[in-house]
PDB file of N, CA and C in Angstrom:
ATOM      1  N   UNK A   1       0.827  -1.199   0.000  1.00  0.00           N
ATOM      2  CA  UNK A   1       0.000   0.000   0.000  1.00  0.00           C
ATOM      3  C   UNK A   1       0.864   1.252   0.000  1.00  0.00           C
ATOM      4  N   UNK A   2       1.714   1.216   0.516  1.00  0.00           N
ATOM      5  CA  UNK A   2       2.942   2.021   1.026  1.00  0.00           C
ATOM      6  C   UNK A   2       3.089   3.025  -1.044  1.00  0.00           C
ATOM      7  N   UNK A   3       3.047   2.059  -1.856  1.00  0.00           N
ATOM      8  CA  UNK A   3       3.839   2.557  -2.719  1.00  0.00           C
ATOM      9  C   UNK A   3       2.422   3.357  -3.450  1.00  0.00           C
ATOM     10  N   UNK A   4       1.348   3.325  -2.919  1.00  0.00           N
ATOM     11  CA  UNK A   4      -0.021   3.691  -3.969  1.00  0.00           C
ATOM     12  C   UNK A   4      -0.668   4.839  -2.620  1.00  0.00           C
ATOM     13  N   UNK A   5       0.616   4.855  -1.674  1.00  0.00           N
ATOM     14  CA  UNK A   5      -0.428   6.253  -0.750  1.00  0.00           C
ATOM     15  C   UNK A   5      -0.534   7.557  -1.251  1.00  0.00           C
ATOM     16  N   UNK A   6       0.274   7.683  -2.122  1.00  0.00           N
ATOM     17  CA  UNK A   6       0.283   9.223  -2.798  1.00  0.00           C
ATOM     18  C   UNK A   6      -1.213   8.983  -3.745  1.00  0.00           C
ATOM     19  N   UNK A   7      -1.191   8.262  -4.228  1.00  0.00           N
ATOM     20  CA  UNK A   7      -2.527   8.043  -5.290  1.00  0.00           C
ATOM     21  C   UNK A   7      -3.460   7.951  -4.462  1.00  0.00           C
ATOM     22  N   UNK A   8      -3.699   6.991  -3.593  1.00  0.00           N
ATOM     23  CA  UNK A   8      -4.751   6.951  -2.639  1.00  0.00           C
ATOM     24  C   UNK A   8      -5.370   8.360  -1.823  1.00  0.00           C
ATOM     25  N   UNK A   9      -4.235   8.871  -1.554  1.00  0.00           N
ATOM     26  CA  UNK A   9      -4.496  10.487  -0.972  1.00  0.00           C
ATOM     27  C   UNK A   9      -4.984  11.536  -2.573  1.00  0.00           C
ATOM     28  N   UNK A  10      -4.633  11.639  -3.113  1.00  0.00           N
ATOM     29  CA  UNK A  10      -4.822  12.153  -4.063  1.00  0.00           C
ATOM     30  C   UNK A  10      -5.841  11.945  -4.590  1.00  0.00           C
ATOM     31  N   UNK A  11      -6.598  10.352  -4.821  1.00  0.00           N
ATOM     32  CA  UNK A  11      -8.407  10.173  -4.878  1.00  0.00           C
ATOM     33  C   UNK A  11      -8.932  10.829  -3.706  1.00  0.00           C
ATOM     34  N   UNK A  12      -8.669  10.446  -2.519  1.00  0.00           N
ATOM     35  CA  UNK A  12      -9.619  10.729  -1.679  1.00  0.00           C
ATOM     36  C   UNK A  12     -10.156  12.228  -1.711  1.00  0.00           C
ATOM     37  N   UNK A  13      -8.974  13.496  -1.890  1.00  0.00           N
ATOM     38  CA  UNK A  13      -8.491  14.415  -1.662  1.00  0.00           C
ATOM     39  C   UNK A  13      -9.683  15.342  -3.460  1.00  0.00           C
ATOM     40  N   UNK A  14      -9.632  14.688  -3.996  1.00  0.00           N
ATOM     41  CA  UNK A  14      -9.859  15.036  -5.521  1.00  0.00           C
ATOM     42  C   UNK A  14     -12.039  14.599  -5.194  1.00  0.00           C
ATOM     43  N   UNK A  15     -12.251  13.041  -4.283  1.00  0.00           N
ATOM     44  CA  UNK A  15     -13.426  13.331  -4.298  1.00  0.00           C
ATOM     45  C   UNK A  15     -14.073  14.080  -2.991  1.00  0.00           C
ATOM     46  N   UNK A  16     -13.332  13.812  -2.145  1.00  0.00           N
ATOM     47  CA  UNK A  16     -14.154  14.692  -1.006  1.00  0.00           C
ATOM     48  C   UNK A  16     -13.707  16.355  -0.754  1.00  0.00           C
ATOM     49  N   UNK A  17     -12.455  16.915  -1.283  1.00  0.00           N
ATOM     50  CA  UNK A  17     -12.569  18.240  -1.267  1.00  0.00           C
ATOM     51  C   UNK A  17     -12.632  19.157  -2.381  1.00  0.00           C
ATOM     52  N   UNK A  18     -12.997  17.977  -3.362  1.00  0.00           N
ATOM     53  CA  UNK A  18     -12.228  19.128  -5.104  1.00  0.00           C
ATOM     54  C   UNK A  18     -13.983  19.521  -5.349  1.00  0.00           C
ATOM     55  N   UNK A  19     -13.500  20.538  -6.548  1.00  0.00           N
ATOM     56  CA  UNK A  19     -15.045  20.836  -6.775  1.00  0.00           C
ATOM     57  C   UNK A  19     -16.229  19.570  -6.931  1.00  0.00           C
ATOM     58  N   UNK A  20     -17.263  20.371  -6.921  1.00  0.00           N
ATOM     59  CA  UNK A  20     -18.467  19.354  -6.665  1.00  0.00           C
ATOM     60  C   UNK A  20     -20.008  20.466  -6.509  1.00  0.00           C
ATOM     61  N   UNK A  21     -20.842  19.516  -6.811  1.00  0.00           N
ATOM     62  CA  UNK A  21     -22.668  20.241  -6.857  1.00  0.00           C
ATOM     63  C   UNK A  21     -22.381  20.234  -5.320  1.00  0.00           C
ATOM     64  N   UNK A  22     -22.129  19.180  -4.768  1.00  0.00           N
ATOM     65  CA  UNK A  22     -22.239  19.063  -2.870  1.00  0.00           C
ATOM     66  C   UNK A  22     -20.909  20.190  -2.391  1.00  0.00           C
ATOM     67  N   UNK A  23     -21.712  20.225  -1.376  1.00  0.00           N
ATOM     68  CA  UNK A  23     -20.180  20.591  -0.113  1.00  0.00           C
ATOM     69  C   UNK A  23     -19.295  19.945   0.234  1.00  0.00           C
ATOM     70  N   UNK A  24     -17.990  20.164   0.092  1.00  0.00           N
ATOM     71  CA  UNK A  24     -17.134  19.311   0.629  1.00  0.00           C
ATOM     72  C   UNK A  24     -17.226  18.778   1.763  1.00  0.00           C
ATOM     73  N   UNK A  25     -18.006  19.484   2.945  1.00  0.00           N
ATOM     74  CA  UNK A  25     -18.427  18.783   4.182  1.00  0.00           C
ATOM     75  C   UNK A  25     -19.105  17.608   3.903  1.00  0.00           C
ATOM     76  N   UNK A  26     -20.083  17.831   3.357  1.00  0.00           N
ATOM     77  CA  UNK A  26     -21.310  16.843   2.963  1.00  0.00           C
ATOM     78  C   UNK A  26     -20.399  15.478   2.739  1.00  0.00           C
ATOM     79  N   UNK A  27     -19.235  15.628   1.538  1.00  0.00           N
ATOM     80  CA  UNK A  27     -18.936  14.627   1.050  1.00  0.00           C
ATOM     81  C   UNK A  27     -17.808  14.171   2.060  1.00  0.00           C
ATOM     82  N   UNK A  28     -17.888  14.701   3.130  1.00  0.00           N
ATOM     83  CA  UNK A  28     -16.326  14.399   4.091  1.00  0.00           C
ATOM     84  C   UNK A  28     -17.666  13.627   5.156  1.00  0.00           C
ATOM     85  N   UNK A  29     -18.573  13.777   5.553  1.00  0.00           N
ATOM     86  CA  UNK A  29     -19.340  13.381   6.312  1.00  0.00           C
ATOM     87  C   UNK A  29     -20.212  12.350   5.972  1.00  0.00           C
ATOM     88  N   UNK A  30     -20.124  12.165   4.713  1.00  0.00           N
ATOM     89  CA  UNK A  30     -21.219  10.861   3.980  1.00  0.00           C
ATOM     90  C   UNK A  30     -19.718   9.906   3.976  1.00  0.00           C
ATOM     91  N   UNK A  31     -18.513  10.056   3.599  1.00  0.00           N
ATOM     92  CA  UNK A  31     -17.349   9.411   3.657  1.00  0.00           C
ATOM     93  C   UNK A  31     -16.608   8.705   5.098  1.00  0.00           C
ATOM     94  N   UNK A  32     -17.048   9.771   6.061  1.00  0.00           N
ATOM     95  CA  UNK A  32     -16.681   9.149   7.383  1.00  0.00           C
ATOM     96  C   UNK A  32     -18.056   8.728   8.227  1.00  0.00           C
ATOM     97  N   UNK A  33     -19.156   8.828   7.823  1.00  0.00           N
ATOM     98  CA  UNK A  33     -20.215   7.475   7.953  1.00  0.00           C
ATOM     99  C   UNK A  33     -20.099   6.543   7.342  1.00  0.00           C
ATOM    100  N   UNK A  34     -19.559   6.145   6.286  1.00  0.00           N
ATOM    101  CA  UNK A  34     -19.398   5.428   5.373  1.00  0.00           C
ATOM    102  C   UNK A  34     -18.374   4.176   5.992  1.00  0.00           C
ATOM    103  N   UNK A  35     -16.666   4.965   6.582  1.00  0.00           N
ATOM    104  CA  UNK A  35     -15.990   4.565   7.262  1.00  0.00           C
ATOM    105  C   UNK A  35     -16.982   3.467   8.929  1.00  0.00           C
ATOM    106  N   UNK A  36     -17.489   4.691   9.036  1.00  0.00           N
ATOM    107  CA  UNK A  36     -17.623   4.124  11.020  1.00  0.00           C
ATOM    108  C   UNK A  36     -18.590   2.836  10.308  1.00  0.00           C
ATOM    109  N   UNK A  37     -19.358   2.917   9.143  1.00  0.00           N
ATOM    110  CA  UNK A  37     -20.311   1.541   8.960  1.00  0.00           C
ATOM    111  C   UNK A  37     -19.324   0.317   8.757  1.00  0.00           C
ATOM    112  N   UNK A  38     -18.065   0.639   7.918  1.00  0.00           N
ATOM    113  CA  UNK A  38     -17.297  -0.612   7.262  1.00  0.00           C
ATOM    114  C   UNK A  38     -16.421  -0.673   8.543  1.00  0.00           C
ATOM    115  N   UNK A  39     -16.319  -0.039   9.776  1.00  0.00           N
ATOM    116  CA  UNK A  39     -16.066  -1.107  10.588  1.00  0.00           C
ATOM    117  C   UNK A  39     -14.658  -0.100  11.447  1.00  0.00           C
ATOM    118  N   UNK A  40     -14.091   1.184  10.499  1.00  0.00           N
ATOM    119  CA  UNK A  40     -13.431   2.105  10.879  1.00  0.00           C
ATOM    120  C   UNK A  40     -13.607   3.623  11.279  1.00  0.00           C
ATOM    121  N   UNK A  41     -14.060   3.642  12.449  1.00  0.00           N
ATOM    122  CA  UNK A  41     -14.655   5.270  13.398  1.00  0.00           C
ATOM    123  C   UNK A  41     -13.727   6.130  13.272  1.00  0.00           C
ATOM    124  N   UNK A  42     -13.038   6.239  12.023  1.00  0.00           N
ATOM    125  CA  UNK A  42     -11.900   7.592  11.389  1.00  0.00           C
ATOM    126  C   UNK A  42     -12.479   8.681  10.735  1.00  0.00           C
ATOM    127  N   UNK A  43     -12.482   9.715  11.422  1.00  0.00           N
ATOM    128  CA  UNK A  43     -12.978  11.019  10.821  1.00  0.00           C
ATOM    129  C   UNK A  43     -12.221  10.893   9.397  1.00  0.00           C
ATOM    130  N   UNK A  44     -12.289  11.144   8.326  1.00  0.00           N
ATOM    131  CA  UNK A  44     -11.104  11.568   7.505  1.00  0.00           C
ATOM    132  C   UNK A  44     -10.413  12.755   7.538  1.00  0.00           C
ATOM    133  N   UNK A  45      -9.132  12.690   7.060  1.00  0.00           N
ATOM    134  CA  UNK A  45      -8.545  14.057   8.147  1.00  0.00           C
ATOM    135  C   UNK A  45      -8.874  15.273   7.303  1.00  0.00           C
ATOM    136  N   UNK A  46      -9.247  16.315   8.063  1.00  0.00           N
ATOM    137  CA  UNK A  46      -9.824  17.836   7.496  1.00  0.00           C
ATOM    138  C   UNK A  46     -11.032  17.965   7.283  1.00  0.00           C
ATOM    139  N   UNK A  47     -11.782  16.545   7.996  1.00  0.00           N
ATOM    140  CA  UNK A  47     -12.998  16.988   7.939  1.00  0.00           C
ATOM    141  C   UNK A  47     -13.557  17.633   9.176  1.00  0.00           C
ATOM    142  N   UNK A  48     -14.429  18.656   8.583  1.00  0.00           N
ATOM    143  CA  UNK A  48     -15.008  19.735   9.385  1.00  0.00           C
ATOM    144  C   UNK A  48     -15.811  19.160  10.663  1.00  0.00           C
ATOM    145  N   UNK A  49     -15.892  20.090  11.812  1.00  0.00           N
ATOM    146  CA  UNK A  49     -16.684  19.364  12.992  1.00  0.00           C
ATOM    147  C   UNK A  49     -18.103  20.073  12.816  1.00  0.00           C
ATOM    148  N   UNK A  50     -19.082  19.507  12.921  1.00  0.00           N
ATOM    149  CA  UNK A  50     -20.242  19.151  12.755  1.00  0.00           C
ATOM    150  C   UNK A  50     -20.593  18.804  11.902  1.00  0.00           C
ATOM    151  N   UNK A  51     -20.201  18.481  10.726  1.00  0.00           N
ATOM    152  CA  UNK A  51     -20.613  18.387   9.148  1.00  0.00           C
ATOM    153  C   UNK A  51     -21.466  17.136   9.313  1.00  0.00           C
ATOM    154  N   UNK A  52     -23.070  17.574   8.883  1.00  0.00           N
ATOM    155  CA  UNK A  52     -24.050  16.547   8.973  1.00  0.00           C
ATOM    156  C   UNK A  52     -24.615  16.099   7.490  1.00  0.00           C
ATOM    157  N   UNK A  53     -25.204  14.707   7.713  1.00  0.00           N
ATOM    158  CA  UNK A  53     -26.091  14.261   6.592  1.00  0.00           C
ATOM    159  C   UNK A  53     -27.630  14.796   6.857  1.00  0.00           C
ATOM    160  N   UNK A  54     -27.622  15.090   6.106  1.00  0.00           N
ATOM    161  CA  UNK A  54     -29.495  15.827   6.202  1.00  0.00           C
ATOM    162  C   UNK A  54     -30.194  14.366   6.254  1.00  0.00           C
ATOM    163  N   UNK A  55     -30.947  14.743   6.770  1.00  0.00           N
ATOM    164  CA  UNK A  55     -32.163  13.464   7.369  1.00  0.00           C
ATOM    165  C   UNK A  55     -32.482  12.744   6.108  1.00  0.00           C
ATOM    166  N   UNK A  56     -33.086  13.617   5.080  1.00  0.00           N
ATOM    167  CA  UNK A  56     -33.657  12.594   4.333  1.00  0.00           C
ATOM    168  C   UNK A  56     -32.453  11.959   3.299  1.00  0.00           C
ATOM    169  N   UNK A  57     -31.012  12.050   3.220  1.00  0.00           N
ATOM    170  CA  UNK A  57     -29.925  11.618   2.341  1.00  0.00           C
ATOM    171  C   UNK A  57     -29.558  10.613   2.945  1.00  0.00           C
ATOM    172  N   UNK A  58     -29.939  10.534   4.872  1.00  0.00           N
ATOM    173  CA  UNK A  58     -29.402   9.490   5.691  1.00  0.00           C
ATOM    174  C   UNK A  58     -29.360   8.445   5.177  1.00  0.00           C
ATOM    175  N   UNK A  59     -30.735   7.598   4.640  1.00  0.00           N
ATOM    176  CA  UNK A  59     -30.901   6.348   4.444  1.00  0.00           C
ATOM    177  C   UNK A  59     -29.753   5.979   3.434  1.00  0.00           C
ATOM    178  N   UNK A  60     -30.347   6.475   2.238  1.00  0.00           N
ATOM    179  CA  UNK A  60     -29.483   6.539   1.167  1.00  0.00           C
ATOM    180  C   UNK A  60     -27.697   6.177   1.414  1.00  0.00           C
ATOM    181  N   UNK A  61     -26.882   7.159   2.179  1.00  0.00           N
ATOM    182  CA  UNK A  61     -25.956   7.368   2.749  1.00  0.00           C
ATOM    183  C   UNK A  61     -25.136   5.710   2.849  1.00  0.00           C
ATOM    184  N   UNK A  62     -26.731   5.295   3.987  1.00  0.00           N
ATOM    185  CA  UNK A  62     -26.312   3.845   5.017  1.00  0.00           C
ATOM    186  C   UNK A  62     -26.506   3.013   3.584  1.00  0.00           C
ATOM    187  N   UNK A  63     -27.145   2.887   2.887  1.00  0.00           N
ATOM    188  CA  UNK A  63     -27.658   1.348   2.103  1.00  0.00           C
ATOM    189  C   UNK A  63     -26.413   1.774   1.259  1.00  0.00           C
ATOM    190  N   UNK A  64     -25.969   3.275   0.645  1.00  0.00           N
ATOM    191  CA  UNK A  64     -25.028   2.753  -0.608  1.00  0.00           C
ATOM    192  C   UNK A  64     -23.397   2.307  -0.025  1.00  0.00           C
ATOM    193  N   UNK A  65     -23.630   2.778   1.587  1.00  0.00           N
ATOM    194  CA  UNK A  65     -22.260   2.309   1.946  1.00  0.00           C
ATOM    195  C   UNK A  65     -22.179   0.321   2.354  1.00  0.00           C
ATOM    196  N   UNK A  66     -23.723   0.127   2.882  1.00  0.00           N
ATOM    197  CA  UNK A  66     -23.618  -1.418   3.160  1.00  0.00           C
ATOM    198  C   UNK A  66     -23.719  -1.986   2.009  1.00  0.00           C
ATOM    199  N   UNK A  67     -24.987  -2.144   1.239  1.00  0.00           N
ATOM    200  CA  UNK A  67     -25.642  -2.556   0.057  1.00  0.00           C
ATOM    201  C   UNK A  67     -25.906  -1.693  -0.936  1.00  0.00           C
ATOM    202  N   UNK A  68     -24.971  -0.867  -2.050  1.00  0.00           N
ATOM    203  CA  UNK A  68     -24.949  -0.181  -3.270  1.00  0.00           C
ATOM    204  C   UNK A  68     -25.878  -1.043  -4.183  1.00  0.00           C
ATOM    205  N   UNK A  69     -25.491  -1.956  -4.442  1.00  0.00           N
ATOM    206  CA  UNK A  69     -26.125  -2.847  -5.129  1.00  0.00           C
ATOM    207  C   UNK A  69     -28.001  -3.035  -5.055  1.00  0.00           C
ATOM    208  N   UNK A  70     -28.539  -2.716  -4.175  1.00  0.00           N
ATOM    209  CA  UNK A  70     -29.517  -2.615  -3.478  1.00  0.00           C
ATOM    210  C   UNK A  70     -30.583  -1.834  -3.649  1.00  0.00           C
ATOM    211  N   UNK A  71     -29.426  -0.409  -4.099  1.00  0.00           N
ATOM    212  CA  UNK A  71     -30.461   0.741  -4.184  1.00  0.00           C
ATOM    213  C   UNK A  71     -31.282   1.224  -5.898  1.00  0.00           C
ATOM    214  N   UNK A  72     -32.405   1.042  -5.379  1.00  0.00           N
ATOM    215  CA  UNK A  72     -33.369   1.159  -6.052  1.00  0.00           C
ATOM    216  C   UNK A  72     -33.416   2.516  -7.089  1.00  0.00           C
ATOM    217  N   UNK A  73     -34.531   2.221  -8.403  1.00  0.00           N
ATOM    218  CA  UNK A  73     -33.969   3.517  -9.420  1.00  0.00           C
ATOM    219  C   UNK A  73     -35.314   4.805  -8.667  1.00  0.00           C
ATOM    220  N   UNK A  74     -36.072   3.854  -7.339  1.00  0.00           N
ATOM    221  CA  UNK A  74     -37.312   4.133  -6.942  1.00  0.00           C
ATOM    222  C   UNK A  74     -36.638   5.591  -6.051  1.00  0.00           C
ATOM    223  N   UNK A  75     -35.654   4.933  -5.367  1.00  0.00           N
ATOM    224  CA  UNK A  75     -34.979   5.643  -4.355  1.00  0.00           C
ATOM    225  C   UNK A  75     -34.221   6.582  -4.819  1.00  0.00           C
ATOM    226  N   UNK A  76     -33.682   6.662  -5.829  1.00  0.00           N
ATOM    227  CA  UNK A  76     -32.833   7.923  -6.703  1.00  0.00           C
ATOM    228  C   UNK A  76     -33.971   8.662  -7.069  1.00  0.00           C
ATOM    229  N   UNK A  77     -35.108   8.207  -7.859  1.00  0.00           N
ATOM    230  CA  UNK A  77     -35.914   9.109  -7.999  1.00  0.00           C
ATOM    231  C   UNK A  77     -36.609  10.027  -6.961  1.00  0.00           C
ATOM    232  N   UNK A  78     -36.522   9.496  -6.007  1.00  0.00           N
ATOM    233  CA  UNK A  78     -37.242  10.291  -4.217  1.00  0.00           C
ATOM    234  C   UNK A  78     -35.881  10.860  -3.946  1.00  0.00           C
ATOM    235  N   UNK A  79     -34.894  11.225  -3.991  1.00  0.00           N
ATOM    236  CA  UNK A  79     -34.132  11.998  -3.652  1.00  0.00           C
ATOM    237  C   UNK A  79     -33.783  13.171  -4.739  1.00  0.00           C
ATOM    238  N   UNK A  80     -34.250  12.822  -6.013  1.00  0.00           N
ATOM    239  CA  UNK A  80     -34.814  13.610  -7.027  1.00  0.00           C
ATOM    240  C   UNK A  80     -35.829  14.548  -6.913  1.00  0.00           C
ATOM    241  N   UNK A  81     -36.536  14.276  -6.727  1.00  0.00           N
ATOM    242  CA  UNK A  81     -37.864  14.528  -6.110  1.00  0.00           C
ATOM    243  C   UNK A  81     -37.720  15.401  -4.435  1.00  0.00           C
ATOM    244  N   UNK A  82     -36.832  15.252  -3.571  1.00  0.00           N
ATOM    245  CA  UNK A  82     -36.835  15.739  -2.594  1.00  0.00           C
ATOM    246  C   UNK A  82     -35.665  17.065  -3.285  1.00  0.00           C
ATOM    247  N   UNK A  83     -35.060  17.227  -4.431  1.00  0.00           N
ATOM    248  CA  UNK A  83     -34.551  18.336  -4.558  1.00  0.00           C
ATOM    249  C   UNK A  83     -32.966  18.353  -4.911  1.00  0.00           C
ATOM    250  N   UNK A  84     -32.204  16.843  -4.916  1.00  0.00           N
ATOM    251  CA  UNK A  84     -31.147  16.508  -5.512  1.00  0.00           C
ATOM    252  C   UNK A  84     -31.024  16.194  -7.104  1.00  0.00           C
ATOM    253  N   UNK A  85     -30.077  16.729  -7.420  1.00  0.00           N
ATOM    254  CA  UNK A  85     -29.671  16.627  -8.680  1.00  0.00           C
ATOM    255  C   UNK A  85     -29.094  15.248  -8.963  1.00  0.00           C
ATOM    256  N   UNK A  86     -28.911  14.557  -9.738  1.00  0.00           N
ATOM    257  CA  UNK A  86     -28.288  13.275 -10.551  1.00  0.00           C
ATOM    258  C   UNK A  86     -26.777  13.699 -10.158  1.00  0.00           C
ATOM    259  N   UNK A  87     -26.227  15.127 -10.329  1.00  0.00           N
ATOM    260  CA  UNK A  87     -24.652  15.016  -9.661  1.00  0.00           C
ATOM    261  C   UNK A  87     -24.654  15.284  -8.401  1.00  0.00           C
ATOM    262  N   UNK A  88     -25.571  15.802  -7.631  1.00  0.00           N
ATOM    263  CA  UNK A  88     -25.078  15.021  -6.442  1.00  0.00           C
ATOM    264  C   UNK A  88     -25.561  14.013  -5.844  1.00  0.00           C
ATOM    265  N   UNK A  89     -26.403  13.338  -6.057  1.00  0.00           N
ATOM    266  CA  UNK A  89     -26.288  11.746  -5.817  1.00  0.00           C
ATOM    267  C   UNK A  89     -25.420  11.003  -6.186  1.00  0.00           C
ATOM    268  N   UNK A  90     -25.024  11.154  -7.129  1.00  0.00           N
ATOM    269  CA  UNK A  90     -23.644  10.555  -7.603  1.00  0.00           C
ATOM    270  C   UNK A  90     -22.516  10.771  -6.567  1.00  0.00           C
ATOM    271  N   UNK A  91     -22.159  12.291  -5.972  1.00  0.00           N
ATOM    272  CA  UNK A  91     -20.997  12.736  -5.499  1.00  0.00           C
ATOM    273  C   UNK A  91     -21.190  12.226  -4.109  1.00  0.00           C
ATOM    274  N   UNK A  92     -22.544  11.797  -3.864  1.00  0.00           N
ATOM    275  CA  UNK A  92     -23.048  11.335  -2.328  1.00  0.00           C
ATOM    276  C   UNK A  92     -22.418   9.783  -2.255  1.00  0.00           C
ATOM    277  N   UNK A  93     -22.693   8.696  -3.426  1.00  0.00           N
ATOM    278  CA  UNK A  93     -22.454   7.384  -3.908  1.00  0.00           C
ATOM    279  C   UNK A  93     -21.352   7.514  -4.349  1.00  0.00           C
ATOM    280  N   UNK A  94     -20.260   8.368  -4.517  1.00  0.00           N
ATOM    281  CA  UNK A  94     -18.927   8.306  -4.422  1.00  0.00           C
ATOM    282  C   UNK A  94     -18.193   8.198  -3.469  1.00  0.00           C
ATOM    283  N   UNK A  95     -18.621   9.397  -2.419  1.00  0.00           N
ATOM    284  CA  UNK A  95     -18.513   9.560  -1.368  1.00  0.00           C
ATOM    285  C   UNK A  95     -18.451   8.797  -0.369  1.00  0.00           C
ATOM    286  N   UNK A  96     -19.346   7.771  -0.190  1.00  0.00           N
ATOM    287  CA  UNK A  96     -19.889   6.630   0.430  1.00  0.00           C
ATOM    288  C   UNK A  96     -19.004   5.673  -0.314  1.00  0.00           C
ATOM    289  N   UNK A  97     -18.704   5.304  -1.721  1.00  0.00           N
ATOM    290  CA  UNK A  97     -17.708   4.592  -1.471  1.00  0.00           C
ATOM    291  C   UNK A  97     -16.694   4.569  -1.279  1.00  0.00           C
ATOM    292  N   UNK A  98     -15.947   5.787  -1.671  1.00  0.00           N
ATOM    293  CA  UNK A  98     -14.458   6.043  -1.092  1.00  0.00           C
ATOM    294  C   UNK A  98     -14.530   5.966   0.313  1.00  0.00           C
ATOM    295  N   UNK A  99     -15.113   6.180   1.001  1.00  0.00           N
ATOM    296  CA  UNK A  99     -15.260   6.244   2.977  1.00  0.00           C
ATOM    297  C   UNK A  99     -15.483   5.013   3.452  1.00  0.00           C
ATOM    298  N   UNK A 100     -16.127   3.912   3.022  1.00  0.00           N
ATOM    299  CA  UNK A 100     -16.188   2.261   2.845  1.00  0.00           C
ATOM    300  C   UNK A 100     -14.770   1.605   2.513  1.00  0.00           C
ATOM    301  N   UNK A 101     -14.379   2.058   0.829  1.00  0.00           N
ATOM    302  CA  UNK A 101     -13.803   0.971   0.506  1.00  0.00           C
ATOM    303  C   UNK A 101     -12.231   1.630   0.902  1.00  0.00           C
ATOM    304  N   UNK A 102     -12.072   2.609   1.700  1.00  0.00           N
ATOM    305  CA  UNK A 102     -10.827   3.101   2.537  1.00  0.00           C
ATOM    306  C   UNK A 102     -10.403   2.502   3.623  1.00  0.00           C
ATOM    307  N   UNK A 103     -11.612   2.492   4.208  1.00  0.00           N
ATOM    308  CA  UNK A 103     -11.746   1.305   5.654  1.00  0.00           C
ATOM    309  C   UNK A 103     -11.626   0.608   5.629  1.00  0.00           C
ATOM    310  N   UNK A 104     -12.182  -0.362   4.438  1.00  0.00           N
ATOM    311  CA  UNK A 104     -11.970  -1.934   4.662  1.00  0.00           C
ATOM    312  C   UNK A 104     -10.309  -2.154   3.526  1.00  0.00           C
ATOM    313  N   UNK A 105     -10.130  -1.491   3.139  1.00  0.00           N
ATOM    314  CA  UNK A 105      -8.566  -1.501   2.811  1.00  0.00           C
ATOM    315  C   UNK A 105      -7.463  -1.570   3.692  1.00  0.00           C
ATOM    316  N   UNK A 106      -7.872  -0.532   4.986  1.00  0.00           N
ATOM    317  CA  UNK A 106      -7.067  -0.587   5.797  1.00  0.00           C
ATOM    318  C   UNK A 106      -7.339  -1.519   6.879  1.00  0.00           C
ATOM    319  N   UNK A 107      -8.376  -2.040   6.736  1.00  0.00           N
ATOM    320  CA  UNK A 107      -8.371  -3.356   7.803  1.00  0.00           C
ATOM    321  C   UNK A 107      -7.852  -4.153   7.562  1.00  0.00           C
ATOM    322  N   UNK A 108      -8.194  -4.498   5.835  1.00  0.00           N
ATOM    323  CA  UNK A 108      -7.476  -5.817   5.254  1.00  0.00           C
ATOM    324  C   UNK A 108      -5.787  -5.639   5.355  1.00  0.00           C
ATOM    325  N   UNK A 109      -5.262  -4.395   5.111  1.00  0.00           N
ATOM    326  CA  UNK A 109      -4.177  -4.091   5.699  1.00  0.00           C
ATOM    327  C   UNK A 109      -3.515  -4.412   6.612  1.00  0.00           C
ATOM    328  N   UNK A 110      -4.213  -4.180   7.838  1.00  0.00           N
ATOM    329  CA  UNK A 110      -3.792  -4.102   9.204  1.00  0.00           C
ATOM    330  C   UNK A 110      -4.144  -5.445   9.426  1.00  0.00           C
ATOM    331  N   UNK A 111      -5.120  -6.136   9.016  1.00  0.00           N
ATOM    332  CA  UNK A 111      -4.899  -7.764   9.233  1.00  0.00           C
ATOM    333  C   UNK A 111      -3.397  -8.813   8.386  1.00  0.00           C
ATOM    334  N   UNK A 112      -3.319  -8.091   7.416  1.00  0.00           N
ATOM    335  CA  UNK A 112      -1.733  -8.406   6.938  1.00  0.00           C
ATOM    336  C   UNK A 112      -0.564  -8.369   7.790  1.00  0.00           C
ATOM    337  N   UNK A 113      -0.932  -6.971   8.755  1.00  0.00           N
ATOM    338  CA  UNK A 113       0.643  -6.993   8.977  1.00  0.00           C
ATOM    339  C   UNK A 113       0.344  -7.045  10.651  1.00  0.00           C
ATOM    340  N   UNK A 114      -0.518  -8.046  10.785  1.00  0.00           N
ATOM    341  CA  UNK A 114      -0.933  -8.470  12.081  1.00  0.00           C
ATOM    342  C   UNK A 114      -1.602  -7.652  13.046  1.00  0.00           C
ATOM    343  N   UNK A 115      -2.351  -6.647  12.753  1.00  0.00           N
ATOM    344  CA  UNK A 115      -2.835  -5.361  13.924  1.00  0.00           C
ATOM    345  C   UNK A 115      -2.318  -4.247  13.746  1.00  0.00           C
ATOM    346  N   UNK A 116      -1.047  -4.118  13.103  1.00  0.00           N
ATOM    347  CA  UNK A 116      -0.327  -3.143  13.522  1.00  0.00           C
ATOM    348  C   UNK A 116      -0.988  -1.739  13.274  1.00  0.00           C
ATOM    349  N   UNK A 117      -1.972  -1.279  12.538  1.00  0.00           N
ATOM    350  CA  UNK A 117      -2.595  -0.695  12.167  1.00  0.00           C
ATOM    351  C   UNK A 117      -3.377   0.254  13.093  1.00  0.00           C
TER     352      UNK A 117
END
């Protein structure tokens, strides 16, 4: 991992603070819910303190970080409908997976090199 952390920082960095329809909070806070679900309670670093998910993005948030696969074209359309655009649902379902599949990288990690993590 050691040799892909510059790249790895550089995605993370490109989806949760670079431009975007969302706030960079938004996407630092759908990313570190995303984290505490896959099993790692890591703020990502520079993310802002209080930065919340609005109530009705919550659900959404939880299913595309457990079950992406899952979510319905019913459920994009109701968040359509509640006033989101197609790019930021997208930047929300990015979000959520970079903050997931960060965590469980570094678990699988840290189970490699015995805990050390």
């Amino acid at each position: 991992m050691r040799r892909y952390s510059e790249l790895v920082e550089h995605l993370r960095n490109a989806v949760l603070r670079g431009k975007g329809e969302t706030d960079p909070g938004l996407r630092q806070a759908v990313a570190a819910r995303s984290a505490e679900l896959a099993g790692l309670p890591a703020v990502p670093p520079g993310a802002p303190a209080g930065a919340e998910i609005p109530a009705n993005l919550r659900e959404f948030v939880d299913k595309a970080a457990l079950h992406a696969h899952r979510i319905t074209d019913e459920e994009v359309a109701a968040l359509r409908r509640a006033g989101y655009s197609e790019d930021a649902i997208f930047e929300t379902a990015i979000s959520a997976a970079i903050g997931g599949g960060l965590a469980r990288l570094e678990r699988g990690l840290a189970a490699l090199e015995g805990g050390k993590r």
